[in-house]
ModelCIF file with pLDDT and N, C-alpha, C, O atoms, coordinates in Angstrom:
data_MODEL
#
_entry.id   MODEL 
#
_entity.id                         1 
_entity.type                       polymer 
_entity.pdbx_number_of_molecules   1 
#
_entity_poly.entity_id                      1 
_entity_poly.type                           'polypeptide(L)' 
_entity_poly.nstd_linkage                   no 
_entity_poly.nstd_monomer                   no 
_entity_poly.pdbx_seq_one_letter_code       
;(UNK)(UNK)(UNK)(UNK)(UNK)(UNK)(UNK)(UNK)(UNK)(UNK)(UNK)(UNK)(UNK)(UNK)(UNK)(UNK)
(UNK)(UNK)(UNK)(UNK)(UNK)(UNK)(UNK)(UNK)(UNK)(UNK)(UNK)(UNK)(UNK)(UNK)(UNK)(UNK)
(UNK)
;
_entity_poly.pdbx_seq_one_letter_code_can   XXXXXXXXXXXXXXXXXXXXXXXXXXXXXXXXX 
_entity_poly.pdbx_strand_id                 A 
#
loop_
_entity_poly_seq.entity_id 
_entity_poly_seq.num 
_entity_poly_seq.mon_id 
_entity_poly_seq.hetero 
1 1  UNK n 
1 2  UNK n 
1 3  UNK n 
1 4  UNK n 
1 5  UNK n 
1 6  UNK n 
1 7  UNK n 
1 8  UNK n 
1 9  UNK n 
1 10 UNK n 
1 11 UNK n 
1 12 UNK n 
1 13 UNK n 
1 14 UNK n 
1 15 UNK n 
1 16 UNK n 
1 17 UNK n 
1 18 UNK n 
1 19 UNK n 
1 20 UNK n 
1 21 UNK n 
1 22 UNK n 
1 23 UNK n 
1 24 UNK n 
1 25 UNK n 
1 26 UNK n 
1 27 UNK n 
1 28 UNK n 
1 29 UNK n 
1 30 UNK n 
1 31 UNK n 
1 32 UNK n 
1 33 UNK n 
#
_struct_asym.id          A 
_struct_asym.entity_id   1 
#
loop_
_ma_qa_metric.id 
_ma_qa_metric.mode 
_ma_qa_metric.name 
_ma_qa_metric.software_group_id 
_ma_qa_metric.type 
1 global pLDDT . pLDDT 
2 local  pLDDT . pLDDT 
#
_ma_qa_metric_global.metric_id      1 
_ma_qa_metric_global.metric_value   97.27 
_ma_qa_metric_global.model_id       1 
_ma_qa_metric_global.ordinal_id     1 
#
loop_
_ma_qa_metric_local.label_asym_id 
_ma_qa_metric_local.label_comp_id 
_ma_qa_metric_local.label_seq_id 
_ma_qa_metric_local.metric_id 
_ma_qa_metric_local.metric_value 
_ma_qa_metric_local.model_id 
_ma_qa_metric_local.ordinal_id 
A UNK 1  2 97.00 1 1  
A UNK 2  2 97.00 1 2  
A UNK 3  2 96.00 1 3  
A UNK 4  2 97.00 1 4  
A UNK 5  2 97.00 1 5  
A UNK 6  2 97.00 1 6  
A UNK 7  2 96.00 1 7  
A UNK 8  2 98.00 1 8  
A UNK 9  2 98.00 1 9  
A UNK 10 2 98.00 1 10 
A UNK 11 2 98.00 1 11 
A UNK 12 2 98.00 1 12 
A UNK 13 2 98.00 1 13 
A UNK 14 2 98.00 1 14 
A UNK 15 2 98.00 1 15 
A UNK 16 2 98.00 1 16 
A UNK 17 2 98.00 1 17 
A UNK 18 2 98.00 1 18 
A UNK 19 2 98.00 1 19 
A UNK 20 2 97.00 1 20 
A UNK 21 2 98.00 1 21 
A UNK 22 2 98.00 1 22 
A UNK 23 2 98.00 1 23 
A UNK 24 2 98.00 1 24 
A UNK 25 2 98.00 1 25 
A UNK 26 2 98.00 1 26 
A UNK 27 2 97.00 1 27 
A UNK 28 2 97.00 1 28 
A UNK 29 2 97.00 1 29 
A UNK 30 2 96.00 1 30 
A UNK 31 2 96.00 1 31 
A UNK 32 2 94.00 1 32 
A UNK 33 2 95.00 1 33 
#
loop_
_atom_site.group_PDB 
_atom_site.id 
_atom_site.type_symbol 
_atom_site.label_atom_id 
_atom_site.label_alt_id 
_atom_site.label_comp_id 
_atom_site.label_asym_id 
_atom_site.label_entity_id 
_atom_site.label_seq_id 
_atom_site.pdbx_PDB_ins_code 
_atom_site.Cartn_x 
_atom_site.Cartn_y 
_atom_site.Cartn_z 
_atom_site.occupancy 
_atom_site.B_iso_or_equiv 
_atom_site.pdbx_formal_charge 
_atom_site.auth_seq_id 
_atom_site.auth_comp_id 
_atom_site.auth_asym_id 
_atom_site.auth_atom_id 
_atom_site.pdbx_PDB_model_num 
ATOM 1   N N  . UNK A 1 1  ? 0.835   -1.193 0.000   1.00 97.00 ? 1  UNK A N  1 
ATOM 2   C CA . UNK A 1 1  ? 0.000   0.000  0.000   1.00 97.00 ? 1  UNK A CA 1 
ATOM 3   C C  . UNK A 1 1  ? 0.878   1.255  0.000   1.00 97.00 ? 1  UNK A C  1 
ATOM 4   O O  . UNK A 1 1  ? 0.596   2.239  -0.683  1.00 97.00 ? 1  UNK A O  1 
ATOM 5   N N  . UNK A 1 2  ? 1.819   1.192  0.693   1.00 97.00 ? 2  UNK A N  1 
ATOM 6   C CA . UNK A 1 2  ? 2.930   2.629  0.663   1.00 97.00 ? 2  UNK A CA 1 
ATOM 7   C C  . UNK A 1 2  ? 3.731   2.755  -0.467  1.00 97.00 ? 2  UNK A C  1 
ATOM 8   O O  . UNK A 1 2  ? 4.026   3.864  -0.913  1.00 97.00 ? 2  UNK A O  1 
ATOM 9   N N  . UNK A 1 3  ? 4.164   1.557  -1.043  1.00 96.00 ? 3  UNK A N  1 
ATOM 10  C CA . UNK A 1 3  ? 4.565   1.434  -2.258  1.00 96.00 ? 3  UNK A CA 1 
ATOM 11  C C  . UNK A 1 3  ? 3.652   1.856  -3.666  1.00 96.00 ? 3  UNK A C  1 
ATOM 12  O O  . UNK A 1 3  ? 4.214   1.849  -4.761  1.00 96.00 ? 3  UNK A O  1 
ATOM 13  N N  . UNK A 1 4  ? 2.371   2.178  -3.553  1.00 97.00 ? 4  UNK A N  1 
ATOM 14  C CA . UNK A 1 4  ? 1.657   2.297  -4.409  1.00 97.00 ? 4  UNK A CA 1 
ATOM 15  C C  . UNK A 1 4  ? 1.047   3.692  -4.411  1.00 97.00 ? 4  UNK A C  1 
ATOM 16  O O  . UNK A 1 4  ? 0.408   4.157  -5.355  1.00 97.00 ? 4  UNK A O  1 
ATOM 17  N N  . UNK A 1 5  ? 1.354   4.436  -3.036  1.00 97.00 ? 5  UNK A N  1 
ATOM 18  C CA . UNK A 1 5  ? 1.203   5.824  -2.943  1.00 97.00 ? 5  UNK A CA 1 
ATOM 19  C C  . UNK A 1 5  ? 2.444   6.557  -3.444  1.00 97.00 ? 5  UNK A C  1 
ATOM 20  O O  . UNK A 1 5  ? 2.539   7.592  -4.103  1.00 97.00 ? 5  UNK A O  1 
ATOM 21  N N  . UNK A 1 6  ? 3.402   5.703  -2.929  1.00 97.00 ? 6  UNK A N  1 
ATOM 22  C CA . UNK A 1 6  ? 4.836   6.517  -3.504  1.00 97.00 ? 6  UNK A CA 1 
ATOM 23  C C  . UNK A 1 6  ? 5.122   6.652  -5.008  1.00 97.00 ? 6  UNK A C  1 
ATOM 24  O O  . UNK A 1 6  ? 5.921   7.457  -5.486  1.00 97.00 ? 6  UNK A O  1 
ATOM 25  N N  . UNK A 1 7  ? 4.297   5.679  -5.772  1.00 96.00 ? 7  UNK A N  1 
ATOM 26  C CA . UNK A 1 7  ? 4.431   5.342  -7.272  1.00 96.00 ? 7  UNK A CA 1 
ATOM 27  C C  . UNK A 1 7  ? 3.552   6.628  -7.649  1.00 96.00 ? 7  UNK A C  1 
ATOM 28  O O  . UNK A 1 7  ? 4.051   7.298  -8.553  1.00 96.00 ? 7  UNK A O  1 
ATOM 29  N N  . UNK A 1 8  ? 2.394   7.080  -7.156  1.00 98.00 ? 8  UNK A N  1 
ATOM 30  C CA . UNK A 1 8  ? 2.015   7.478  -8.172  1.00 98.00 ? 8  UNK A CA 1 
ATOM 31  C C  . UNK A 1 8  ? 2.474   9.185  -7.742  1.00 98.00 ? 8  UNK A C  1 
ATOM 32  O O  . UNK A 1 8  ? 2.495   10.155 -8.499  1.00 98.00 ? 8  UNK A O  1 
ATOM 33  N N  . UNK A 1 9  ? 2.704   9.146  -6.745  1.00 98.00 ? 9  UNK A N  1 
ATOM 34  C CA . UNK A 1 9  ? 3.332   10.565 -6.278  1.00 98.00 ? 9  UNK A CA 1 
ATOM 35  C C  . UNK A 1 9  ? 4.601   10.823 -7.107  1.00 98.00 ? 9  UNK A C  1 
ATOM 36  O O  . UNK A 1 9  ? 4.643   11.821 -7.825  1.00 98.00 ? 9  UNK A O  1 
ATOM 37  N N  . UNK A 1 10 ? 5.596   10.003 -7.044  1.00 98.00 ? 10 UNK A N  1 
ATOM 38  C CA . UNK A 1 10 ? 7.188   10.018 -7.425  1.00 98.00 ? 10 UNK A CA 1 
ATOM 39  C C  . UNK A 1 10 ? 6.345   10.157 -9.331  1.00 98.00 ? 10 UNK A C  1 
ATOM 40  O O  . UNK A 1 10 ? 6.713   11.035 -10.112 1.00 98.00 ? 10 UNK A O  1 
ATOM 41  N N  . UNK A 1 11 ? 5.215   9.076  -9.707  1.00 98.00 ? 11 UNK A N  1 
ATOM 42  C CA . UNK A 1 11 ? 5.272   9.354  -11.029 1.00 98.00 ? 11 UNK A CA 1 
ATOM 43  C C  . UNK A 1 11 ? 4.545   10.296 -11.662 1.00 98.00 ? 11 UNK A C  1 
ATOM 44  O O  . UNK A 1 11 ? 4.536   10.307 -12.893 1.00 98.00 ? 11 UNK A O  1 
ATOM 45  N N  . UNK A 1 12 ? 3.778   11.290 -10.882 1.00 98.00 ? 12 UNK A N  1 
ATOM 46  C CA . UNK A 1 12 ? 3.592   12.735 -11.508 1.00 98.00 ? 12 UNK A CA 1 
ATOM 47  C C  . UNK A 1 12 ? 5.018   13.682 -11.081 1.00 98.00 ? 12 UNK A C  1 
ATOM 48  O O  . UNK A 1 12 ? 5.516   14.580 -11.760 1.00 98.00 ? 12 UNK A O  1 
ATOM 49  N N  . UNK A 1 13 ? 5.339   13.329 -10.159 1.00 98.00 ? 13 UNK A N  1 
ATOM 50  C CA . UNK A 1 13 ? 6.651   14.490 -10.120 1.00 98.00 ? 13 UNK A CA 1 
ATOM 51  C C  . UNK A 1 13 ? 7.590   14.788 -11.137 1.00 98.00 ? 13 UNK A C  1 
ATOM 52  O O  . UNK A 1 13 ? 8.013   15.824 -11.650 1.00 98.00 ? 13 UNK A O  1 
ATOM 53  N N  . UNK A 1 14 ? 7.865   13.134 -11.331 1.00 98.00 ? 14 UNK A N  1 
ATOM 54  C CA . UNK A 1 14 ? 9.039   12.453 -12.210 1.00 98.00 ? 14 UNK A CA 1 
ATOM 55  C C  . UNK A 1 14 ? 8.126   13.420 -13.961 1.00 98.00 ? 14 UNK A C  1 
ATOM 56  O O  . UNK A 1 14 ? 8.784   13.942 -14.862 1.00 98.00 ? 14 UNK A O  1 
ATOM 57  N N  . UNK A 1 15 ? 7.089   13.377 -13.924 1.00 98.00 ? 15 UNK A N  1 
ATOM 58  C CA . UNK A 1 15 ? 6.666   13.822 -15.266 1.00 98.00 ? 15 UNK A CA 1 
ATOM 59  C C  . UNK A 1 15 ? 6.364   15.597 -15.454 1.00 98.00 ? 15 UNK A C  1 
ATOM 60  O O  . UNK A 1 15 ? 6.320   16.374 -16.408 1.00 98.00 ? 15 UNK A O  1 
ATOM 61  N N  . UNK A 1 16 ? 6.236   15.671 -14.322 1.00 98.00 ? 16 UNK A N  1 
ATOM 62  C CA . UNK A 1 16 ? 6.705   17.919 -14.051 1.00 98.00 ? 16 UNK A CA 1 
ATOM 63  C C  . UNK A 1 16 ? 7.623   17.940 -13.954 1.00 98.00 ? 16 UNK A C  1 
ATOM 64  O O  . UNK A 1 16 ? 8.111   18.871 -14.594 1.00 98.00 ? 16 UNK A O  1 
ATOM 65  N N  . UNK A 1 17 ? 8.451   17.254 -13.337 1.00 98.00 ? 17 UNK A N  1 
ATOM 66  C CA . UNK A 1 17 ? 9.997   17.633 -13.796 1.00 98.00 ? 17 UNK A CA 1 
ATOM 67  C C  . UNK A 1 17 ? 10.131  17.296 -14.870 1.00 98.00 ? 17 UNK A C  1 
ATOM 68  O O  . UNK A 1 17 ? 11.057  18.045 -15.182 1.00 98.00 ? 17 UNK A O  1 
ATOM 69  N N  . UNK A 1 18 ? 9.936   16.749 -15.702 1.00 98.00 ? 18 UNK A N  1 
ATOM 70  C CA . UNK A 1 18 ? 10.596  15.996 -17.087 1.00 98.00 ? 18 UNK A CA 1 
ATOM 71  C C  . UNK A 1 18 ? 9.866   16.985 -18.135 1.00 98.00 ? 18 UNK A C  1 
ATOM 72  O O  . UNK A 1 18 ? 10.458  17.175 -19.198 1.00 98.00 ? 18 UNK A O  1 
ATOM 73  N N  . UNK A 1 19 ? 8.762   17.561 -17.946 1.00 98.00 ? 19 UNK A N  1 
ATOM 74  C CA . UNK A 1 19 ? 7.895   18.530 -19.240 1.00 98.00 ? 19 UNK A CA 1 
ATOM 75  C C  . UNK A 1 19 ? 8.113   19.739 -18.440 1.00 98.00 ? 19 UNK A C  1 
ATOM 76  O O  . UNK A 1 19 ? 7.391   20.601 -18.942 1.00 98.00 ? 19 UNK A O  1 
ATOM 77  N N  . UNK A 1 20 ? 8.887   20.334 -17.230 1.00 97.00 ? 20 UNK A N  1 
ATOM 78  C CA . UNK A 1 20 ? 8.979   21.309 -16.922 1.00 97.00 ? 20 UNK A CA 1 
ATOM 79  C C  . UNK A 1 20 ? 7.873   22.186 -16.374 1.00 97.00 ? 20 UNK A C  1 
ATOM 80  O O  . UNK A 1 20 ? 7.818   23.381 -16.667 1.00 97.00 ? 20 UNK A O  1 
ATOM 81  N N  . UNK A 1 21 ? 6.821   21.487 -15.426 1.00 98.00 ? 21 UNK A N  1 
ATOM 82  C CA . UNK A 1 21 ? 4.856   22.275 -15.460 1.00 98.00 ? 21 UNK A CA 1 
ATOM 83  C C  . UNK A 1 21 ? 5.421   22.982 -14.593 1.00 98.00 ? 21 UNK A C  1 
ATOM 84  O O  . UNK A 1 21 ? 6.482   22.626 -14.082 1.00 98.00 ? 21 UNK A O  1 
ATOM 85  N N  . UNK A 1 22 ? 4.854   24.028 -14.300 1.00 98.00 ? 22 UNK A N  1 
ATOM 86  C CA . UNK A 1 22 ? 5.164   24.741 -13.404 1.00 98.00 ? 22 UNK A CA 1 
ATOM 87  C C  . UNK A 1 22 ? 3.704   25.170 -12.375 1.00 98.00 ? 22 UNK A C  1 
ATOM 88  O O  . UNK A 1 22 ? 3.119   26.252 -12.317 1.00 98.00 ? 22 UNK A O  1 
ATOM 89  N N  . UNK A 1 23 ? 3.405   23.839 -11.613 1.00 98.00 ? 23 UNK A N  1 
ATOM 90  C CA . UNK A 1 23 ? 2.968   23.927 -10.394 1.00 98.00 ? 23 UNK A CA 1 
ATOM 91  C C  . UNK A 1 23 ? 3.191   22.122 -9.767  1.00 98.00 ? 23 UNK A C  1 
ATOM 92  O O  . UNK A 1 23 ? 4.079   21.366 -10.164 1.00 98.00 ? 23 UNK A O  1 
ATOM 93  N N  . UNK A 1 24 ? 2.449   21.884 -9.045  1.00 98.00 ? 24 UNK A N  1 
ATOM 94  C CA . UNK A 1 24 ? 2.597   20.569 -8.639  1.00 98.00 ? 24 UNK A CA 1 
ATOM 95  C C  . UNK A 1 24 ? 1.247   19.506 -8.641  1.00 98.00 ? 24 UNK A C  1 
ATOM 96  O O  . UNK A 1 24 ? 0.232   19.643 -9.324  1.00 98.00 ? 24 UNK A O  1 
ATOM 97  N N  . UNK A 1 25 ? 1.503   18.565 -7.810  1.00 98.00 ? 25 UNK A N  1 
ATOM 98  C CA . UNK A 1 25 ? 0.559   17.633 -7.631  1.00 98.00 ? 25 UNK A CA 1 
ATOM 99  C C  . UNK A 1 25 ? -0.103  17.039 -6.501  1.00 98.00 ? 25 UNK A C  1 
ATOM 100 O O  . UNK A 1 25 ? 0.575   16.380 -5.712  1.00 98.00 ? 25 UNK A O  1 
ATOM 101 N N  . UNK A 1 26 ? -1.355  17.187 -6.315  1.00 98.00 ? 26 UNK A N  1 
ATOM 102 C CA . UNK A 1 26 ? -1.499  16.076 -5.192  1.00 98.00 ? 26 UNK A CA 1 
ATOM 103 C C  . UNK A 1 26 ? -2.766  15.260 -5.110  1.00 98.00 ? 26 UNK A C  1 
ATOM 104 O O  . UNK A 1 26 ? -3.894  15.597 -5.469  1.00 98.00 ? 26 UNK A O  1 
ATOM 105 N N  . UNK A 1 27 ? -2.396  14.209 -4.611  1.00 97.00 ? 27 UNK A N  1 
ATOM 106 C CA . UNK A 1 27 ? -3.174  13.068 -4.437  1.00 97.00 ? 27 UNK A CA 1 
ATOM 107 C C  . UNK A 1 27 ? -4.184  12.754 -3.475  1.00 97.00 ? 27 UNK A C  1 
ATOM 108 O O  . UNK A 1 27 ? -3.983  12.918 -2.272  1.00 97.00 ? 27 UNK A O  1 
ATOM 109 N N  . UNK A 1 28 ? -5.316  12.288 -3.960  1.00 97.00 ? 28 UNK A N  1 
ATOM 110 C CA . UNK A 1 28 ? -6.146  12.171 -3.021  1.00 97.00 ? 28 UNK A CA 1 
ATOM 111 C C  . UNK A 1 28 ? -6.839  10.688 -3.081  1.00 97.00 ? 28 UNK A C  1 
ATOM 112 O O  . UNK A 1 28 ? -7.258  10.196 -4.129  1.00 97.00 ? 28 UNK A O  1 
ATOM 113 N N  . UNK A 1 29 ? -6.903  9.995  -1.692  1.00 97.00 ? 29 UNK A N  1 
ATOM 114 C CA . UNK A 1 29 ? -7.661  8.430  -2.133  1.00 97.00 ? 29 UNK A CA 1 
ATOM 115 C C  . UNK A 1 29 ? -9.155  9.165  -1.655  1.00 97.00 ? 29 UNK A C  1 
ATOM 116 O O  . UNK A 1 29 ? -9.326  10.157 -0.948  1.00 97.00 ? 29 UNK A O  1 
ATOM 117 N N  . UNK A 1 30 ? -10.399 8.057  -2.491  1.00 96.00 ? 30 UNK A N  1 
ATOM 118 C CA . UNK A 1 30 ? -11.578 8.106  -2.456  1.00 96.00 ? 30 UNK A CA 1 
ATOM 119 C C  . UNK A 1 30 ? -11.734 6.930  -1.351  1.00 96.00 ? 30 UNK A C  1 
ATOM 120 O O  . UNK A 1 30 ? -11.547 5.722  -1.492  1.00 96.00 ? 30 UNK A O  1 
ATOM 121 N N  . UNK A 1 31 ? -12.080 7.565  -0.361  1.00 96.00 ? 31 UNK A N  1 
ATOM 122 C CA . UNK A 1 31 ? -12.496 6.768  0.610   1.00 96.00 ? 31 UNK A CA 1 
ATOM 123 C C  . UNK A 1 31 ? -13.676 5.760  0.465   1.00 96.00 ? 31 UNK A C  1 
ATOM 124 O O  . UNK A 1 31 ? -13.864 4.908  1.334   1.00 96.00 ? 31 UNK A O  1 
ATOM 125 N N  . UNK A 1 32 ? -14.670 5.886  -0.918  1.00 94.00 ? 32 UNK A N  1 
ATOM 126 C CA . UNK A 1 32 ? -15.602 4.745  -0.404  1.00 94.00 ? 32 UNK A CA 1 
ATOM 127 C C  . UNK A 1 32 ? -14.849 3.979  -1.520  1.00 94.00 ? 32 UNK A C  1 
ATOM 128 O O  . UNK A 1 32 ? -15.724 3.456  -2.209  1.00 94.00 ? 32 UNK A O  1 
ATOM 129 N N  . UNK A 1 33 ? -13.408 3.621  -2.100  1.00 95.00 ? 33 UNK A N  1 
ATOM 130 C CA . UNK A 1 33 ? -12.573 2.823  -2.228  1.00 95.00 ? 33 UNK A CA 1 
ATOM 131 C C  . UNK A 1 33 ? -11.968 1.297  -1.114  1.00 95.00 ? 33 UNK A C  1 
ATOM 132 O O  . UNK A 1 33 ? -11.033 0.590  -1.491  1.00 95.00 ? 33 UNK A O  1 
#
């Protein structure tokens, strides 16, 4: 489960850094998940 939050965090970062966006990202789980 921590491994799968870190993936998708590290893999929008990894892709604003790489196209240069200039703001950030964040994640949210749907709790009735």
């Amino acid at each position: 489960l921590d491994h799968s939050i870190s993936r998708i965090n590290e893999a929008f970062r990894a892709a604003i850094e790489k196209l240069e966006y200039q703001n950030t990202y964040r994640g949210v789980f749907p709790i009735k998940v």
